[in-house]
Protein backbone atom coordinates (compact mmCIF):
# COMPACT_ATOMS: atom_id res chain seq x y z
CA UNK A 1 0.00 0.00 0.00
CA UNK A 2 1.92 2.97 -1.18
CA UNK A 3 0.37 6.57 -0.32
CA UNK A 4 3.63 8.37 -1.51
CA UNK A 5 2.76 11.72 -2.73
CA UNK A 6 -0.68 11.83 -0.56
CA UNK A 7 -1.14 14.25 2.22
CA UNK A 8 -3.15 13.04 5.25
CA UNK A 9 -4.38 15.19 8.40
CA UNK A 10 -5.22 13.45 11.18
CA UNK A 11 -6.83 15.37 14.04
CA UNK A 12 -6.66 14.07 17.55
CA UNK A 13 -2.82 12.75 16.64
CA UNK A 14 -1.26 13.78 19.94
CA UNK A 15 -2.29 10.16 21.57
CA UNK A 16 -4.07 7.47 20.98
CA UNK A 17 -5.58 6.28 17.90
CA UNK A 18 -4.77 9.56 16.73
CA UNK A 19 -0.98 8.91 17.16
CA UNK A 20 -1.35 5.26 15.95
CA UNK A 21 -3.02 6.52 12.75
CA UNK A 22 -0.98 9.55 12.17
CA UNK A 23 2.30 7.45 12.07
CA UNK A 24 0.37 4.38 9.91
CA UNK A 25 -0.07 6.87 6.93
CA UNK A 26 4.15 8.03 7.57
CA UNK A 27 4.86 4.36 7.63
CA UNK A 28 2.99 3.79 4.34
CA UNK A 29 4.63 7.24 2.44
CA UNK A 30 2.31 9.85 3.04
CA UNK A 31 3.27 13.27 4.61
CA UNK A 32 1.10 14.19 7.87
CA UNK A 33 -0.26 16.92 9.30
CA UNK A 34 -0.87 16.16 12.87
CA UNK A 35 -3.39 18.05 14.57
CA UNK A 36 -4.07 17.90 18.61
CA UNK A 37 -5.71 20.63 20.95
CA UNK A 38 -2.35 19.68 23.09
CA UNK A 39 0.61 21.26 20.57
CA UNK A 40 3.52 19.03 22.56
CA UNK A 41 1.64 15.72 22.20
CA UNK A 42 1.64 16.87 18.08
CA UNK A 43 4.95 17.28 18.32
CA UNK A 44 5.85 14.42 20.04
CA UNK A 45 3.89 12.41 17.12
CA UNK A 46 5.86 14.02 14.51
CA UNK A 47 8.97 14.04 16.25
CA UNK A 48 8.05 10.27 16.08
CA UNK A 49 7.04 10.16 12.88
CA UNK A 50 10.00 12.43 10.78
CA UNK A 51 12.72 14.33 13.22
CA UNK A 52 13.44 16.86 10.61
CA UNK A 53 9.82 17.97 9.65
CA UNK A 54 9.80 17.73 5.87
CA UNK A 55 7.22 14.79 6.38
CA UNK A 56 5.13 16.10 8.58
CA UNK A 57 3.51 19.03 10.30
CA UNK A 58 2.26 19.27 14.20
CA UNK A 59 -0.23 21.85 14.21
CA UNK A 60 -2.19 22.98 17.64
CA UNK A 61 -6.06 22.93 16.69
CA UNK A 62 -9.06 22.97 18.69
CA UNK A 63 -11.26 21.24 16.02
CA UNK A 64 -14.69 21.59 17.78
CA UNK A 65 -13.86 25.59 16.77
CA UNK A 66 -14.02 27.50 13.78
CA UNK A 67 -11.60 29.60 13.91
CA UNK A 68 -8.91 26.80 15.29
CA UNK A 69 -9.85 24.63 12.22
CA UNK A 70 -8.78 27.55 9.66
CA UNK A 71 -6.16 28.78 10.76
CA UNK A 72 -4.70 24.91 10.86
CA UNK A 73 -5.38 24.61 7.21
CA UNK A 74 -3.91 27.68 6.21
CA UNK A 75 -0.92 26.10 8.48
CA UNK A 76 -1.30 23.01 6.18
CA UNK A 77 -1.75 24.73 2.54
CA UNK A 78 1.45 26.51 3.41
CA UNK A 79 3.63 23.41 4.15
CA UNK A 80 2.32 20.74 1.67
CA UNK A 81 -0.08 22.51 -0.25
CA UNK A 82 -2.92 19.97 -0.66
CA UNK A 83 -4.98 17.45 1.13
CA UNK A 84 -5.85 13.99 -0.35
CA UNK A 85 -7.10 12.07 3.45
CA UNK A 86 -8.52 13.81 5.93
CA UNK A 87 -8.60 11.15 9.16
CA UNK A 88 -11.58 12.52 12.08
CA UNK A 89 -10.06 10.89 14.83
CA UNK A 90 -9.82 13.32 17.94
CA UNK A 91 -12.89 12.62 20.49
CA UNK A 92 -13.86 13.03 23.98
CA UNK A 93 -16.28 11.22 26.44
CA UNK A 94 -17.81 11.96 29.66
CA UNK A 95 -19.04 9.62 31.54
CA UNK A 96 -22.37 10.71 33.64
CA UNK A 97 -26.49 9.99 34.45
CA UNK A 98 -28.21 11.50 31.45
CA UNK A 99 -29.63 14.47 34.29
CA UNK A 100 -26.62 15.14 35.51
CA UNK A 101 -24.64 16.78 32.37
CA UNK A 102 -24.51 20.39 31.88
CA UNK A 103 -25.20 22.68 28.74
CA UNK A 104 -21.77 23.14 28.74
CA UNK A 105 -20.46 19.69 29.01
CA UNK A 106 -23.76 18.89 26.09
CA UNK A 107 -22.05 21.08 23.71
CA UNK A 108 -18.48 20.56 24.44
CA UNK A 109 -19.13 16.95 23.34
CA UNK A 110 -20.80 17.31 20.92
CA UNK A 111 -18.23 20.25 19.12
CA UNK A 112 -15.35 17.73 19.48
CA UNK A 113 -17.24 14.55 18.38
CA UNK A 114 -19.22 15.52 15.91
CA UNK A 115 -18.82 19.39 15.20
CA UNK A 116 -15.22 18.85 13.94
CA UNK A 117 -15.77 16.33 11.20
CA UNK A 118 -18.08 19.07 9.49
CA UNK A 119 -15.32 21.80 10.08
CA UNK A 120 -12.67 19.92 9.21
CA UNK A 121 -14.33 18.22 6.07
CA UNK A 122 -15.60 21.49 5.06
CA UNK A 123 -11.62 22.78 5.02
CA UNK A 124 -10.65 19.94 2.86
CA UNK A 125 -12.93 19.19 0.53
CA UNK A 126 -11.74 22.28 -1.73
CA UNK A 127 -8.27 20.66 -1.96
CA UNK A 128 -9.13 16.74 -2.86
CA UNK A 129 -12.02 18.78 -5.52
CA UNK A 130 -8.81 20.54 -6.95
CA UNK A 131 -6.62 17.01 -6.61
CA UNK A 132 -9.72 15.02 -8.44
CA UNK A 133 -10.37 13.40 -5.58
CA UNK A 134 -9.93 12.28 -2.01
CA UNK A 135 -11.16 9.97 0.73
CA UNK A 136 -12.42 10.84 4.90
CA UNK A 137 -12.38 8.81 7.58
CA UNK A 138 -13.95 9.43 10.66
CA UNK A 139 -14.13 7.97 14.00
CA UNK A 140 -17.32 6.65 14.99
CA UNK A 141 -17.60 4.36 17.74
CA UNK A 142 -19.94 1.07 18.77
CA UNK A 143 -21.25 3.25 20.95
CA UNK A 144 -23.23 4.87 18.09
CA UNK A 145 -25.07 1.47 17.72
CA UNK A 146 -25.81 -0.07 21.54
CA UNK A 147 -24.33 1.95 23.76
CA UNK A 148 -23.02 1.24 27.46
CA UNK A 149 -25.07 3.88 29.58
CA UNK A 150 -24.36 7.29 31.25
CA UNK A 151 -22.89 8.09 27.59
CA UNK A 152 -25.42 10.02 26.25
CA UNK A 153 -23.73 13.43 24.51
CA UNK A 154 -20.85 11.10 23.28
CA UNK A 155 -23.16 8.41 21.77
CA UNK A 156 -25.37 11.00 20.09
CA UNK A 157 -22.33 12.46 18.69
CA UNK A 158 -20.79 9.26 17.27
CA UNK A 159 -24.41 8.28 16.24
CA UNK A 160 -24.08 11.69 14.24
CA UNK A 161 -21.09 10.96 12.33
CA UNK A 162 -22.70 7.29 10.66
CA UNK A 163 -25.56 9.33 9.47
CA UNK A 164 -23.66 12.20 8.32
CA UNK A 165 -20.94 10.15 6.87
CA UNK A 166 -23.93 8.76 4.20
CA UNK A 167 -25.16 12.17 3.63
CA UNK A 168 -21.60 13.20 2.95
CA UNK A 169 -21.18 9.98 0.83
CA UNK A 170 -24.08 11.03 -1.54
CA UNK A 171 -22.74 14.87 -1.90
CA UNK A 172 -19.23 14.15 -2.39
CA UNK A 173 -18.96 11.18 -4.62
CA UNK A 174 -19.29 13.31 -7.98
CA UNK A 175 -16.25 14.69 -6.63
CA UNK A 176 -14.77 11.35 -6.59
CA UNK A 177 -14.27 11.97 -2.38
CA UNK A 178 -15.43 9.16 -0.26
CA UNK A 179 -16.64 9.25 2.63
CA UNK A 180 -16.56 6.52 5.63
CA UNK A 181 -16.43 6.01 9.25
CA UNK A 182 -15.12 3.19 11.44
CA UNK A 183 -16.45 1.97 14.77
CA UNK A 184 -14.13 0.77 16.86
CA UNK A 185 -15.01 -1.15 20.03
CA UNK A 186 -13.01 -1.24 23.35
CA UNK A 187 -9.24 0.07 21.93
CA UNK A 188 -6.00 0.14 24.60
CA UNK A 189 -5.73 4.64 24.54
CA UNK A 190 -5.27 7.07 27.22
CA UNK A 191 -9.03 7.57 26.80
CA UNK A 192 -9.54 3.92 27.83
CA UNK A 193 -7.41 4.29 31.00
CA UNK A 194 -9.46 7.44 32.14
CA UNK A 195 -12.29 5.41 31.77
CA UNK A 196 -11.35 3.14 34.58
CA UNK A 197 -10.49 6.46 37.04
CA UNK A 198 -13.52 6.01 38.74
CA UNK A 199 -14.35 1.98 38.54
CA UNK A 200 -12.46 -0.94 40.56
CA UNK A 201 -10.07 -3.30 39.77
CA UNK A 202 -9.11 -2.11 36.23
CA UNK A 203 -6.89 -5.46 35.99
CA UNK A 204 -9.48 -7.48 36.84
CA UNK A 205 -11.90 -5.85 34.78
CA UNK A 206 -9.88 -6.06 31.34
CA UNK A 207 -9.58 -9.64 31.95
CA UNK A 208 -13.27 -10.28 32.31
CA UNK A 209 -13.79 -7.82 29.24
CA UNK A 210 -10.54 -9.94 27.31
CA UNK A 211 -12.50 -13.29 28.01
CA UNK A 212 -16.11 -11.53 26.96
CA UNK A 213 -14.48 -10.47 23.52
CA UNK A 214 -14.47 -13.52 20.82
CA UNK A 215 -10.92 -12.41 19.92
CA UNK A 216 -9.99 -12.72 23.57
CA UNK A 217 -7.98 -9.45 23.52
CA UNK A 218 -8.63 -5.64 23.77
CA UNK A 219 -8.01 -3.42 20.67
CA UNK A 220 -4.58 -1.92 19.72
CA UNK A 221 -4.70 1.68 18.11
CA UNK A 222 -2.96 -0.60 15.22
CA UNK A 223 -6.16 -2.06 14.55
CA UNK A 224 -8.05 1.14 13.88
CA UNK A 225 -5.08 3.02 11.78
CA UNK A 226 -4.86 -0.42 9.47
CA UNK A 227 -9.04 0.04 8.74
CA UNK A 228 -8.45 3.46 8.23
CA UNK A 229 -5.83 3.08 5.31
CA UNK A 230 -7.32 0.49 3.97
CA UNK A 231 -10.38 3.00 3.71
CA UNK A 232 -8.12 5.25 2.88
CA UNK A 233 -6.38 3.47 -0.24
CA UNK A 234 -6.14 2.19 -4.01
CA UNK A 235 -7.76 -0.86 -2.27
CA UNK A 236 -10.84 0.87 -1.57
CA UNK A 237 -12.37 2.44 -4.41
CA UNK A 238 -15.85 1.79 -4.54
CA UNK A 239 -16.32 2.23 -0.96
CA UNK A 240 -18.28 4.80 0.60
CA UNK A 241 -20.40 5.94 3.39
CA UNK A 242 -20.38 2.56 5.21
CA UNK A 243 -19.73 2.43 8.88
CA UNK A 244 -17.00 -0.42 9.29
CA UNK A 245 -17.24 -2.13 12.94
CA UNK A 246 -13.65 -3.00 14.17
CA UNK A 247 -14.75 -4.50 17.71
CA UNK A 248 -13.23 -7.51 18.09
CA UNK A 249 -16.77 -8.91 17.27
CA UNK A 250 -17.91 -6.95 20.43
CA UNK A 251 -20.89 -6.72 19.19
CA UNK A 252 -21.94 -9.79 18.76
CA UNK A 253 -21.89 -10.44 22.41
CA UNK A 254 -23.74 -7.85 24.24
CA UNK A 255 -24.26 -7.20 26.78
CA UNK A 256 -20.59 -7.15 27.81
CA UNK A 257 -19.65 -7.59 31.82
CA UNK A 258 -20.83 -4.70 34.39
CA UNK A 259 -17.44 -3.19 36.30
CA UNK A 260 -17.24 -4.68 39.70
């Protein structure tokens, strides 16, 4: 799979999926523009990725805002000067009783998750048009299709993306840009370890969760940056606006465990 010549931005690259993704498309040619709200964690992924920045670009962007998403892109026309894969992968969760969030916390979740793929899409649509094409990948989650519980603003949000990812299928395709998301299940990310803050035995928890999972093992960020290129490739061509599950056939055994 050879992306030489392509330019991918990957938001949310500072950690994560993000960083596993960001440094998936370096391995496989492509020159990166890694975008994080956190500017050190983007340059620790490109410092990762290419020490002497001609391959890639750490950028500091808050993507659930306008004017953050711009001023990236200018950031990004002026280093590489084009766009061909746009990958949606920065996200936040919150974990509450569905009475219990705030306005605030509402649309905070909802900018980040779901807010940002139309702001960044909307940036880089003008430069795959001008390429002849392109190809967007976004981040949904399982979570968008039976979801856990006290997840609400999050779930909504990734439920978002799968239906705007088809609507964005339909208006894009006669540019020859398509449009997908993935679903990952339960992935090993900083996210996931903030998850447990609050729960008990995390140990014992991932091993009941491991043994739940058909593939007996949590999720590597691997596994969600190898869906993406493939998404994001020659190999790929007449796909668009499907929402690919990468779960470790979660799904087909729900309910999964209650923490202890």
């Amino acid at each position: 799979m050879d992306l030489s010549g392509k330019v991918a931005v990957v938001t949310g690259a500072g950690a994560g999926i993000g960083r596993g993704v960001a440094r998936a498309f370096a391995d496989h040619g492509a020159r990166v523009a890694a975008l994080d709200i956190n500017l050190e964690t983007a340059r620790e992924t490109a410092s990762s990725i290419d020490e002497g920045g001609d391959k890639v670009l750490a950028v500091q962007a808050d993507v659930g805002q306008e004017e953050s998403v711009d001023a990236a892109f200018v950031a990004i026309a002026e280093k590489f000067g084009r766009v061909d894969c746009l990958l949606n992968i920065a996200g936040i969760e919150l974990y509450k009783e569905f009475l219990d969030y705030s306005s605030a916390e509402w649309d905070r979740q909802l900018a980040v998750n779901l807010k940002s793929v139309f702001l960044c899409s909307r940036r880089a649509v003008p430069h795959m048009q001008r390429a002849g094409g392109g190809s967007i990948v976004s981040t949904a989650s399982v979570q968008a299709l039976a979801t856990t519980g006290n997840i609400a603003p999050y779930a909504a949000a990734k439920g978002g993306i799968v239906a705007m990812t088809r609507d964005m299928a339909r208006d894009l395709g006669k540019f020859n840009i398509r449009v997908n998301a993935i679903c990952p299940g339960v992935i090993q990310t900083p996210m996931l370890d903030r998850s447990f803050t609050d729960t008990g035995d995390r140990d014992a928890y991932v091993k009941k969760l491991q043994k739940a999972l058909p593939l007996g093992r949590i999720g590597a960020p691997a596994d969600i940056a190898h869906a993406a290129l493939f998404l994001s490739s020659s190999y790929s061509t007449y796909v668009t606006g499907v929402a690919l599950i990468v779960d470790g056939g979660m799904m087909s055994r729900l309910p999964l465990p209650e923490v202890d």
